[in-house]
C-alpha atoms as a PDB file:
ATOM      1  CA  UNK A   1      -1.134  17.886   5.968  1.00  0.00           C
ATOM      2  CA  UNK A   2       1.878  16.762   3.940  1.00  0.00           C
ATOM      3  CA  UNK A   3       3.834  13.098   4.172  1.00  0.00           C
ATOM      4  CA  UNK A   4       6.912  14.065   6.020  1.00  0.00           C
ATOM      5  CA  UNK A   5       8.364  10.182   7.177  1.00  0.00           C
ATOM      6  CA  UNK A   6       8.044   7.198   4.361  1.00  0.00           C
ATOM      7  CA  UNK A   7       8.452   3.986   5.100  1.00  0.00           C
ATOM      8  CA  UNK A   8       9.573   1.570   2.883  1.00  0.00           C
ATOM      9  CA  UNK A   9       9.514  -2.285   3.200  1.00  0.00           C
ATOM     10  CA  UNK A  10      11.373  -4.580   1.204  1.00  0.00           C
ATOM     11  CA  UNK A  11      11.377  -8.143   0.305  1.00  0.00           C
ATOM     12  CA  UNK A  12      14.350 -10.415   0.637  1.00  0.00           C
ATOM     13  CA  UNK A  13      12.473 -12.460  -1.792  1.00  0.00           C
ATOM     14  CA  UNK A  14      11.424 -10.482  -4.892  1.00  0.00           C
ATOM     15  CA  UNK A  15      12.422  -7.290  -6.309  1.00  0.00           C
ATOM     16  CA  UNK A  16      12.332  -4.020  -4.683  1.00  0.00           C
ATOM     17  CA  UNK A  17      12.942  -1.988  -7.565  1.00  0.00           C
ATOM     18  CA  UNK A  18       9.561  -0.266  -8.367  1.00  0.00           C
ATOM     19  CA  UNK A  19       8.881   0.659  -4.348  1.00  0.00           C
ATOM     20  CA  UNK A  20      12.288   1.899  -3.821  1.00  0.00           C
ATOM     21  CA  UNK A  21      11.993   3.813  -6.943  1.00  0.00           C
ATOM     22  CA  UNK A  22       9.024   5.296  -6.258  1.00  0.00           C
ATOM     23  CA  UNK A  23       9.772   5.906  -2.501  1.00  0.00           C
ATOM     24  CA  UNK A  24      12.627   8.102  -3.680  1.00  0.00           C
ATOM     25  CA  UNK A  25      10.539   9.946  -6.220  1.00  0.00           C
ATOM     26  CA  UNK A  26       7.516  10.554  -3.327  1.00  0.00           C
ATOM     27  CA  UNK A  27      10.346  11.707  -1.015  1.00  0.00           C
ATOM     28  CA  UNK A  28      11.367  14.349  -3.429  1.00  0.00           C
ATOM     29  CA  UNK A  29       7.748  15.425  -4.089  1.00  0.00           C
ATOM     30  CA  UNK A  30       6.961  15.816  -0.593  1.00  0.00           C
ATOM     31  CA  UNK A  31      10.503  16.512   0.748  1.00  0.00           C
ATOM     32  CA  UNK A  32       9.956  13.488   3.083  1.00  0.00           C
ATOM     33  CA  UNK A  33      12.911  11.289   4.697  1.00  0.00           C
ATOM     34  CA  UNK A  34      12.586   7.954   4.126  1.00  0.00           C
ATOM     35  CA  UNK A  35      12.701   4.709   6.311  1.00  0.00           C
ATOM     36  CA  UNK A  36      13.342   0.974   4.888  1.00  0.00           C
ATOM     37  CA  UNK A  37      12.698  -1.859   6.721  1.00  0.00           C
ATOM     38  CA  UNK A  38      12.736  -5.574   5.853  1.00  0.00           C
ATOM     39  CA  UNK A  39      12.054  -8.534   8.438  1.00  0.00           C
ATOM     40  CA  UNK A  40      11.607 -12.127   8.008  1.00  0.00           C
ATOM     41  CA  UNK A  41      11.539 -15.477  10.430  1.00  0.00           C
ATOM     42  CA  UNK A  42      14.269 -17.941  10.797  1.00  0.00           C
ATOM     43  CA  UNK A  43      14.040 -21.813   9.897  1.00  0.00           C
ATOM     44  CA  UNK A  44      11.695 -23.799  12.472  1.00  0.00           C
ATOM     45  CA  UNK A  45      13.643 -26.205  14.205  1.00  0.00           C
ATOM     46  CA  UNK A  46      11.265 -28.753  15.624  1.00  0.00           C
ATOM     47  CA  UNK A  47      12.332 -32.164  14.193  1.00  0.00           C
ATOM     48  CA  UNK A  48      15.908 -31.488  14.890  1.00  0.00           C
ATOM     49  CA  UNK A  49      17.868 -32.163  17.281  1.00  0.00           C
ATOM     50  CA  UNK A  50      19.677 -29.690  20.491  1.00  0.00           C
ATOM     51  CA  UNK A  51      23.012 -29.413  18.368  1.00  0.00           C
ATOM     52  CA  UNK A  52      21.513 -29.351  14.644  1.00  0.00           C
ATOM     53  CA  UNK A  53      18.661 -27.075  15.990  1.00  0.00           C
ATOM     54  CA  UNK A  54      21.325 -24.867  16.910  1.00  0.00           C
ATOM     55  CA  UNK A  55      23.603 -24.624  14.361  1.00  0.00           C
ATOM     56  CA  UNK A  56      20.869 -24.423  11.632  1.00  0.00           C
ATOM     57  CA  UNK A  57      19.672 -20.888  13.369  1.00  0.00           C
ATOM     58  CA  UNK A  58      22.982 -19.823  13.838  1.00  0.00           C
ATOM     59  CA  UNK A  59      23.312 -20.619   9.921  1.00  0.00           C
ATOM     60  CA  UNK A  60      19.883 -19.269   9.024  1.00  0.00           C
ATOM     61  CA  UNK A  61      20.433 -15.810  11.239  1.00  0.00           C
ATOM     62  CA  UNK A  62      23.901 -14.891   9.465  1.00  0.00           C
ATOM     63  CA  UNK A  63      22.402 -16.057   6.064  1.00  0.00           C
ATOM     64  CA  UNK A  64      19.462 -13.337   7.022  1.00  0.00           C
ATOM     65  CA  UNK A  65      21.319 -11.221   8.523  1.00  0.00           C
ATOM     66  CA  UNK A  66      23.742 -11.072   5.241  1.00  0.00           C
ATOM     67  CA  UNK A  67      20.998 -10.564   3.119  1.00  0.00           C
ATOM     68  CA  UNK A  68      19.659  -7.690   5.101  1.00  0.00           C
ATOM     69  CA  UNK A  69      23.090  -5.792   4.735  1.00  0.00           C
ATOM     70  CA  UNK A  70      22.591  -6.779   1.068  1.00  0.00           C
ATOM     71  CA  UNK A  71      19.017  -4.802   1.256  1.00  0.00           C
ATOM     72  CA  UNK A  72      20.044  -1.993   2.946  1.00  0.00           C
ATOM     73  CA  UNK A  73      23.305  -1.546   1.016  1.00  0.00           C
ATOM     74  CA  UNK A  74      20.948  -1.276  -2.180  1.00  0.00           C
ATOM     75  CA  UNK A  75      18.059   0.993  -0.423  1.00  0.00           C
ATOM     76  CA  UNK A  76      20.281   3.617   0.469  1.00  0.00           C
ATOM     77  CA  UNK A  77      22.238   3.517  -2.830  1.00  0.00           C
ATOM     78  CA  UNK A  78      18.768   4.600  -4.229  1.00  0.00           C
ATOM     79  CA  UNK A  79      17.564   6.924  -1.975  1.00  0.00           C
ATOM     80  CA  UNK A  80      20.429   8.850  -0.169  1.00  0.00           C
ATOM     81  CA  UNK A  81      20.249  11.538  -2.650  1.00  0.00           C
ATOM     82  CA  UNK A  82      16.486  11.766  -2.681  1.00  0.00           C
ATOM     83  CA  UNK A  83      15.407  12.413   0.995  1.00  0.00           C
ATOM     84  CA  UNK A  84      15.534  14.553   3.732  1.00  0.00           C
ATOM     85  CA  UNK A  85      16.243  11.845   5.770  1.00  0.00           C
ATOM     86  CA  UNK A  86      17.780   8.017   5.620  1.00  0.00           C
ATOM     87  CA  UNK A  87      16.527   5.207   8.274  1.00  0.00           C
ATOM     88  CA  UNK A  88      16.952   1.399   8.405  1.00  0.00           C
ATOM     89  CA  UNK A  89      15.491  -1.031  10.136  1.00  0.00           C
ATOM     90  CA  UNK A  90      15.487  -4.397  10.270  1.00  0.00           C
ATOM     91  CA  UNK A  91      14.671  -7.702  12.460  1.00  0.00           C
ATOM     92  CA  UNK A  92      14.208 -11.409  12.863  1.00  0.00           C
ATOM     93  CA  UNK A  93      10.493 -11.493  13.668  1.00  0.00           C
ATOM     94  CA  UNK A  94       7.495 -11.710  11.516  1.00  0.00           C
ATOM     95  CA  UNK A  95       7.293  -9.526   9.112  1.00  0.00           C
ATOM     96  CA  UNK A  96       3.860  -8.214   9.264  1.00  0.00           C
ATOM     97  CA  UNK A  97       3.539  -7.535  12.605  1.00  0.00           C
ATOM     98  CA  UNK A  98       7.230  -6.124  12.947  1.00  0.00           C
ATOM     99  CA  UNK A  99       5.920  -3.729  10.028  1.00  0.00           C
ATOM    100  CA  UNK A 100       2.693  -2.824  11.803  1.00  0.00           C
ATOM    101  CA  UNK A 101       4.393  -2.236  14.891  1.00  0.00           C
ATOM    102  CA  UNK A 102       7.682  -0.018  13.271  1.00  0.00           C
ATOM    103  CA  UNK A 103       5.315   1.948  11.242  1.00  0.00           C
ATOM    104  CA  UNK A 104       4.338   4.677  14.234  1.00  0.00           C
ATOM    105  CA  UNK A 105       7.496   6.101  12.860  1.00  0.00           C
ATOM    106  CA  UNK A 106       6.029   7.117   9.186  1.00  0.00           C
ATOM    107  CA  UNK A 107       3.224   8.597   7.481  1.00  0.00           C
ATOM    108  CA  UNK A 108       3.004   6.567   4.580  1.00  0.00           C
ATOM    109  CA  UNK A 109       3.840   2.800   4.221  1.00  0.00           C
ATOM    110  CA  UNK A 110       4.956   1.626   0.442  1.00  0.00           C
ATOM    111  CA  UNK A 111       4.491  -1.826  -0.270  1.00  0.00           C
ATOM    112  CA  UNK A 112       4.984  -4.382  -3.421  1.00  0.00           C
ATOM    113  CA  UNK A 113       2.507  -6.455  -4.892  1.00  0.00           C
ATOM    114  CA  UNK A 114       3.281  -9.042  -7.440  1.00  0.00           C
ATOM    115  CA  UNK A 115      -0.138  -9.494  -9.285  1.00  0.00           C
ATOM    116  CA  UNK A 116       1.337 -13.338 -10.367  1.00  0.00           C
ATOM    117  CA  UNK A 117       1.795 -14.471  -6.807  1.00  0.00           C
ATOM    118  CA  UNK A 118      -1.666 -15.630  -4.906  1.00  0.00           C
ATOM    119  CA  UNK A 119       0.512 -17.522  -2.070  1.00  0.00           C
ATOM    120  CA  UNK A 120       1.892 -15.603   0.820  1.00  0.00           C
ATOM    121  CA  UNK A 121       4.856 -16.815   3.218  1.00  0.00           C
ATOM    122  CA  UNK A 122       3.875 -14.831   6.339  1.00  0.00           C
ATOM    123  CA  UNK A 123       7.138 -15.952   7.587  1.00  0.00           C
ATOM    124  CA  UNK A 124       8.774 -14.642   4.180  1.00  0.00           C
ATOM    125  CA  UNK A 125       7.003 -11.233   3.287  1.00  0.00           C
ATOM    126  CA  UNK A 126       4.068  -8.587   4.757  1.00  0.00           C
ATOM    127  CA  UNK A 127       0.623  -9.797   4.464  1.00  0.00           C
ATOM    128  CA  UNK A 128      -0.754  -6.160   3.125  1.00  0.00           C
ATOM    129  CA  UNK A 129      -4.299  -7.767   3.736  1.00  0.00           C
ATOM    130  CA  UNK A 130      -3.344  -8.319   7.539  1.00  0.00           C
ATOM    131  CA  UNK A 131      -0.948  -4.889   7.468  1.00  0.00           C
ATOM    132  CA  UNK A 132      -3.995  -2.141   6.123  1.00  0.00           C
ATOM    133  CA  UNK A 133      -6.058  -3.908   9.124  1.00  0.00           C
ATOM    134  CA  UNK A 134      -3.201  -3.380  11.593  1.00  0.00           C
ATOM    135  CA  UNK A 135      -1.154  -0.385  10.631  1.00  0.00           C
ATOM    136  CA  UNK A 136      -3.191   2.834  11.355  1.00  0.00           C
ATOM    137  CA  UNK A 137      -1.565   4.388   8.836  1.00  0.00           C
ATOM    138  CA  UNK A 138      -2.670   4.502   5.245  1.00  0.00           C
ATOM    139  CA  UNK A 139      -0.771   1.881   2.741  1.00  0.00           C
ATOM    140  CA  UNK A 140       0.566   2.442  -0.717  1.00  0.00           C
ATOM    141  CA  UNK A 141       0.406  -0.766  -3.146  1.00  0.00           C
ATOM    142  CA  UNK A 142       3.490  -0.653  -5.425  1.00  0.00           C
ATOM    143  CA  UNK A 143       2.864  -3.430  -8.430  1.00  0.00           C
ATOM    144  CA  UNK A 144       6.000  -4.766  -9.240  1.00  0.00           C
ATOM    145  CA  UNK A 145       6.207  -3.263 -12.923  1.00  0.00           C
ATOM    146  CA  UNK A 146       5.659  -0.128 -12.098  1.00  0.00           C
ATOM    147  CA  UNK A 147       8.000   2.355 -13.417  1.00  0.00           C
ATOM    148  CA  UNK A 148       6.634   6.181 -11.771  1.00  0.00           C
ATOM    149  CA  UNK A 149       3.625   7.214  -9.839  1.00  0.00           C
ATOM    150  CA  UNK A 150       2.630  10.720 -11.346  1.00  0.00           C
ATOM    151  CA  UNK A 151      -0.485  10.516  -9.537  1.00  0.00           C
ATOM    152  CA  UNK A 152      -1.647  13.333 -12.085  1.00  0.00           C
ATOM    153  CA  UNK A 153      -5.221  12.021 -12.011  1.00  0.00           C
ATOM    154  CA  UNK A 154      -6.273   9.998  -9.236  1.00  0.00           C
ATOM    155  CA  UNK A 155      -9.699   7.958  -9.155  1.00  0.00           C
ATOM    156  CA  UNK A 156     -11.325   8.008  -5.104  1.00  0.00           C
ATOM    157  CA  UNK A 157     -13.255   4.734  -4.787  1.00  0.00           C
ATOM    158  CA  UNK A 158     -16.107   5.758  -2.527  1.00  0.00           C
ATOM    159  CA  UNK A 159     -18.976   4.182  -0.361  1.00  0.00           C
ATOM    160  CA  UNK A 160     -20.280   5.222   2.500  1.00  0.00           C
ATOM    161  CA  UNK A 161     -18.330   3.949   5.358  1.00  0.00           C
ATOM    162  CA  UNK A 162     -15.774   4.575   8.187  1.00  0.00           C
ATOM    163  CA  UNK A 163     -12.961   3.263   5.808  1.00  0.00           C
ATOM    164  CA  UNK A 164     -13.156   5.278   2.647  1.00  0.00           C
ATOM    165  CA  UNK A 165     -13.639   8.734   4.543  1.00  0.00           C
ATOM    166  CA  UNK A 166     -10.471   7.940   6.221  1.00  0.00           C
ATOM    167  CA  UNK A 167      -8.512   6.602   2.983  1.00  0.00           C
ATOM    168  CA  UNK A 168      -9.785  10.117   1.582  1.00  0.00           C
ATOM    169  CA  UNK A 169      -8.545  12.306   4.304  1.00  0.00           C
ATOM    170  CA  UNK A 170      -5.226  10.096   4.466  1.00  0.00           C
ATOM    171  CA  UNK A 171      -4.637  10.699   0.438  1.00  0.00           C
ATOM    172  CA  UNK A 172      -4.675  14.277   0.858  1.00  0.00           C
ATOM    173  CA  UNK A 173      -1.356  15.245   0.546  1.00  0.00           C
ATOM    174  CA  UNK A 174      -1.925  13.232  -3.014  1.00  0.00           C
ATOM    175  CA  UNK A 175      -5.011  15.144  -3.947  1.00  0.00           C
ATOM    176  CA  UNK A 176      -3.933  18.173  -3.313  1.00  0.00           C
ATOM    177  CA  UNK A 177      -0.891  18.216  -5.577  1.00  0.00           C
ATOM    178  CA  UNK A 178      -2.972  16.392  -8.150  1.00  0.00           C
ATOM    179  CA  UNK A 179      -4.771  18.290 -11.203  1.00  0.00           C
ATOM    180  CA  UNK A 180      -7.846  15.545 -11.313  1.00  0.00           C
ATOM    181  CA  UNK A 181      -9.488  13.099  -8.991  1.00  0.00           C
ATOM    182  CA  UNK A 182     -12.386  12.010  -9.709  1.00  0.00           C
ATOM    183  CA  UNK A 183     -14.692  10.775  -7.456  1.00  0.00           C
ATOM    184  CA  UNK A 184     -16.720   7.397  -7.978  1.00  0.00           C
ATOM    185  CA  UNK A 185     -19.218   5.294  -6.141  1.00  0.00           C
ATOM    186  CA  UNK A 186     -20.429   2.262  -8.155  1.00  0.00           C
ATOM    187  CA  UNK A 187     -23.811   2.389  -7.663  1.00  0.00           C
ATOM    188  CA  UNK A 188     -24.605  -1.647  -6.487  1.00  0.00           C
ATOM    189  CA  UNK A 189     -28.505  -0.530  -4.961  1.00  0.00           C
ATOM    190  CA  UNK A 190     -29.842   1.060  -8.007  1.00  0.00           C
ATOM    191  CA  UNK A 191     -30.381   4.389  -6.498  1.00  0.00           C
ATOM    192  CA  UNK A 192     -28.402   6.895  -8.385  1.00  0.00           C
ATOM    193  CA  UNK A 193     -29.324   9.999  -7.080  1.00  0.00           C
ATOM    194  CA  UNK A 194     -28.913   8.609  -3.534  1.00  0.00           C
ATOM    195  CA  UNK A 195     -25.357   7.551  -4.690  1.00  0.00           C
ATOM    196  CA  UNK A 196     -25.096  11.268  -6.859  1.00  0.00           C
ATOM    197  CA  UNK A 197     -25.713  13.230  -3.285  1.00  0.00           C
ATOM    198  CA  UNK A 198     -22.986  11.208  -1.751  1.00  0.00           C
ATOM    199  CA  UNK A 199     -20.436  12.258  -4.329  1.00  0.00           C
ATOM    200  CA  UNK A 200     -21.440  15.305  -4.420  1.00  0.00           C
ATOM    201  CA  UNK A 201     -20.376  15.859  -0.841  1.00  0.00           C
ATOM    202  CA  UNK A 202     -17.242  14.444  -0.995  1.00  0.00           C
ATOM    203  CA  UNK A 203     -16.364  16.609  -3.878  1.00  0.00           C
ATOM    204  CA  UNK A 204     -17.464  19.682  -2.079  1.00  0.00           C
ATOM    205  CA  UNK A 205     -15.561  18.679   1.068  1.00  0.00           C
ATOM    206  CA  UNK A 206     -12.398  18.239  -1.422  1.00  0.00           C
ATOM    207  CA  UNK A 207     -12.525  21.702  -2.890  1.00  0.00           C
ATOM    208  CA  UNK A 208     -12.538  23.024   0.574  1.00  0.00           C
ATOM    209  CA  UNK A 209      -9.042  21.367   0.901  1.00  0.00           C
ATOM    210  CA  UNK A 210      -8.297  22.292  -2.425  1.00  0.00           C
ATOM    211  CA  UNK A 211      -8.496  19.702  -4.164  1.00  0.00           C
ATOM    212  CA  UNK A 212      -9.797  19.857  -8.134  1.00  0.00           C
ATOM    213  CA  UNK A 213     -12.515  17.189  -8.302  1.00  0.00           C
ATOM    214  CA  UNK A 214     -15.242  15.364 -10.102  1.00  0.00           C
ATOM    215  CA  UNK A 215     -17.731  12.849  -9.560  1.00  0.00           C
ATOM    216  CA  UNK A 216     -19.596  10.253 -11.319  1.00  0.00           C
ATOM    217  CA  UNK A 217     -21.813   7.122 -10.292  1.00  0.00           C
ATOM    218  CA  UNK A 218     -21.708   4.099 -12.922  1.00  0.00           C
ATOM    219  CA  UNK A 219     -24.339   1.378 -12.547  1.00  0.00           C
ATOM    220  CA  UNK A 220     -22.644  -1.600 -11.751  1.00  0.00           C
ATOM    221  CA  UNK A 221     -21.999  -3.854 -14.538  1.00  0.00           C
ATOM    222  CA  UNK A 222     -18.707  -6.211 -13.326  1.00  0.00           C
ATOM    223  CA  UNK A 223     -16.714  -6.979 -10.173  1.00  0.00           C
ATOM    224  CA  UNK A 224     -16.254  -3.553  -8.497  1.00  0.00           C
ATOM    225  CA  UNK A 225     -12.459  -3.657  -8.729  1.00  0.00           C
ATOM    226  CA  UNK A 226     -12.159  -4.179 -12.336  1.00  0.00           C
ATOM    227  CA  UNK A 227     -15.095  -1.416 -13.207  1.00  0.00           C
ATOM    228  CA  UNK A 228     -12.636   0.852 -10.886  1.00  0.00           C
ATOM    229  CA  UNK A 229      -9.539  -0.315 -13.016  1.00  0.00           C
ATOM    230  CA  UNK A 230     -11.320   0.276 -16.050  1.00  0.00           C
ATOM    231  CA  UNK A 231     -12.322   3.522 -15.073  1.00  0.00           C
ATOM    232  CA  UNK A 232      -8.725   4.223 -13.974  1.00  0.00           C
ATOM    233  CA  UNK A 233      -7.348   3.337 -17.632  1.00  0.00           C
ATOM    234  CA  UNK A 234      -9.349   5.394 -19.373  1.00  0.00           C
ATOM    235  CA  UNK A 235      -9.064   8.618 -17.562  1.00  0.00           C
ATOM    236  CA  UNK A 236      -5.480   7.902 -17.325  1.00  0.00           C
ATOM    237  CA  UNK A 237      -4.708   7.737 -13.424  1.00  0.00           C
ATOM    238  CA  UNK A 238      -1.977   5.955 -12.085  1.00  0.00           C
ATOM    239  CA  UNK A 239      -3.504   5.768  -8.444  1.00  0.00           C
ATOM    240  CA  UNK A 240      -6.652   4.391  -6.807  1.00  0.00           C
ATOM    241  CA  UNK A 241      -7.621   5.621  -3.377  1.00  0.00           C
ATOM    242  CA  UNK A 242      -9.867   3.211  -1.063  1.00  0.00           C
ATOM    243  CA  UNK A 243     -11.066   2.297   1.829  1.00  0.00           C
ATOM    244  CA  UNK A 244      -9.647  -1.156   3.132  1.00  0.00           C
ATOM    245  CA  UNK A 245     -13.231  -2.961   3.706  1.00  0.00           C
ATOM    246  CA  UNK A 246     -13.625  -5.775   6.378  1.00  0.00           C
ATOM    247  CA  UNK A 247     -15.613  -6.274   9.141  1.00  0.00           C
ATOM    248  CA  UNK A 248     -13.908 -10.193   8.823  1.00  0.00           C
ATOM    249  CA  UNK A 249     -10.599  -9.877   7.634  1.00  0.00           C
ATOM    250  CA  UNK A 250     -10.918 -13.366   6.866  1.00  0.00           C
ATOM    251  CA  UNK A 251     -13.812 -13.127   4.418  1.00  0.00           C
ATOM    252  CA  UNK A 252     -12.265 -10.094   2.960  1.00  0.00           C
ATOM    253  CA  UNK A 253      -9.097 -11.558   2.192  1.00  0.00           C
ATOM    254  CA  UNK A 254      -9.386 -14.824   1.685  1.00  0.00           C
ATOM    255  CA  UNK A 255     -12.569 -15.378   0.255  1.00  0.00           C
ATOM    256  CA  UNK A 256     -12.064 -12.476  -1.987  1.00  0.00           C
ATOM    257  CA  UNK A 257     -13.492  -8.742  -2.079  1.00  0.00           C
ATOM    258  CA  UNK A 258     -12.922  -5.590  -3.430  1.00  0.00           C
ATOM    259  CA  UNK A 259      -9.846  -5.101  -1.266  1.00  0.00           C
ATOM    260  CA  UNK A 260      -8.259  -7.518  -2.211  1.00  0.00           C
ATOM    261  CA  UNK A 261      -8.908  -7.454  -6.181  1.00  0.00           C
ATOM    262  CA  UNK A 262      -7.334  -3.763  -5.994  1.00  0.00           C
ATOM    263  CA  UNK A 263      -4.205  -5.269  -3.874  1.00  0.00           C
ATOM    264  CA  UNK A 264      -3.503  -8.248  -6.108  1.00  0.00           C
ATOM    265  CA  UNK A 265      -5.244  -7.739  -9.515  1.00  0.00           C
ATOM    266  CA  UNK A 266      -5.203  -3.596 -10.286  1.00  0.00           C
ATOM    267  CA  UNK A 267      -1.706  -2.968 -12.497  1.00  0.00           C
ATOM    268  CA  UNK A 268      -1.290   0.665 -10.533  1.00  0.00           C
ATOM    269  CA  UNK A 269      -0.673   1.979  -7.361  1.00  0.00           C
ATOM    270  CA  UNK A 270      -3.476   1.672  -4.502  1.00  0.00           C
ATOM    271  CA  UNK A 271      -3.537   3.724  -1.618  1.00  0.00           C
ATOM    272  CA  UNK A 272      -5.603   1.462   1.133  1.00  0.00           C
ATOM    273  CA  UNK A 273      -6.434   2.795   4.587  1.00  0.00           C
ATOM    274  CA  UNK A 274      -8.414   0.960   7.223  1.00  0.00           C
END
């Protein structure tokens, strides 16, 4: 299994330095081509009148449509020399679904994050709570100031569920050029060895796709997300893989969750998969 198609998406917004960066450093790694896309939705036009109504889209479409030149200008500046392939794409729609929808094309879909933004325009930028639901393919988190994804040592957040086996399976290309991962399940019912046995499989099923692995089961002791982060720092890995957890979308993302503390609060690359 390698990543042979990324795709890239950019913000008209906020910067795209970090993801492009890294999308052209992952395409040389994996000799992948590379596909950007950005998308956002015109102006609404409901309190104005037939002619205004018009000539505000007309305004708003070539103002968009300027800007996405602008983008695509910059992406392939950045990545012509990197990958096997160039793509663009790009549309008036919104974003997320336009994402969701473009991304049977890839393998991998690189997002930003911007860990000092809560508010999302949907009509402005990708939802990645909405997008790891949607996308059927797995979904790298970029944080805006980061500068390289070594991916060296790579912590696997595990629990038992539909989710993380497939986030494991989907970071294998990852794993298997990686010289660590260790494997960790927080262990929230106080049953350790229960937890230890889990682990234990997962590390055994790694090895088989050689992949160099460990395990280990901390009690929990704080939110899962920042015991991951924590765990992250100190064995110095630049990447967390994890299952994108939601039987409600709504609770997960809105209310709060362990998704969504990786996506918006963790200061290093997630790879999500739903």
């Amino acid at each position: 299994m390698m990543f042979k198609t990324l795709m890239v998406h950019l913000d008209l917004d906020h910067p795209n330095d970090a993801r492009i960066k890294i999308a052209g450093d992952l395409a040389e790694r994996f000799s992948a081509g590379v596909i950007g896309i950005a998308s956002c939705l015109d102006i609404p036009t409901a309190f104005a009148d037939g002619y205004t109504a018009s000539l505000l889209i007309e305004q708003e479409r070539a103002d968009i449509e300027g800007r996405f030149k602008e983008a695509e200008a910059r992406f392939r500046a950045e990545i012509r020399d990197r990958a096997k392939f160039v793509e663009w794409r790009s549309a008036i729609v919104q974003p997320t679904a336009y994402v969701a929808a473009e991304a049977r094309a890839a393998d991998l879909v690189i997002l930003g994050t911007n860990r000092h933004r809560e508010i999302l325009d949907p009509s402005r930028t990708v939802d990645p709570g909405e997008l790891v639901n949607w996308v059927g393919r797995p979904v790298l988190m970029v944080p805006q100031e980061v500068e390289r994804l070594e991916a060296k040592t790579i912590v696997v957040a595990w629990k038992d569920t539909r989710e993380a086996r497939r986030a494991v399976w989907d970071a294998l290309p990852f794993l298997q050029k990686a010289e660590k991962t260790i494997v960790v399940e927080i262990d929230e019912s106080k049953d350790p060895t229960a937890a230890q046995t889990r682990v234990d499989d997962v590390v055994a099923w790694l090895k088989r796709h050689d992949v160099s692995a460990t395990s280990t089961v901390p009690p929990l002791v704080d939110a899962p997300a920042t015991q991951l982060d924590t765990l992250a720092w100190e064995e110095g890995a630049d990447l967390i893989v994890a299952g994108a957890y939601g039987h409600s979308r709504l609770r997960e993302w809105v209310l709060g969750g362990v998704t969504r503390d990786l996506i918006m609060r963790t200061p290093r690359c997630t790879l999500l998969a739903h």
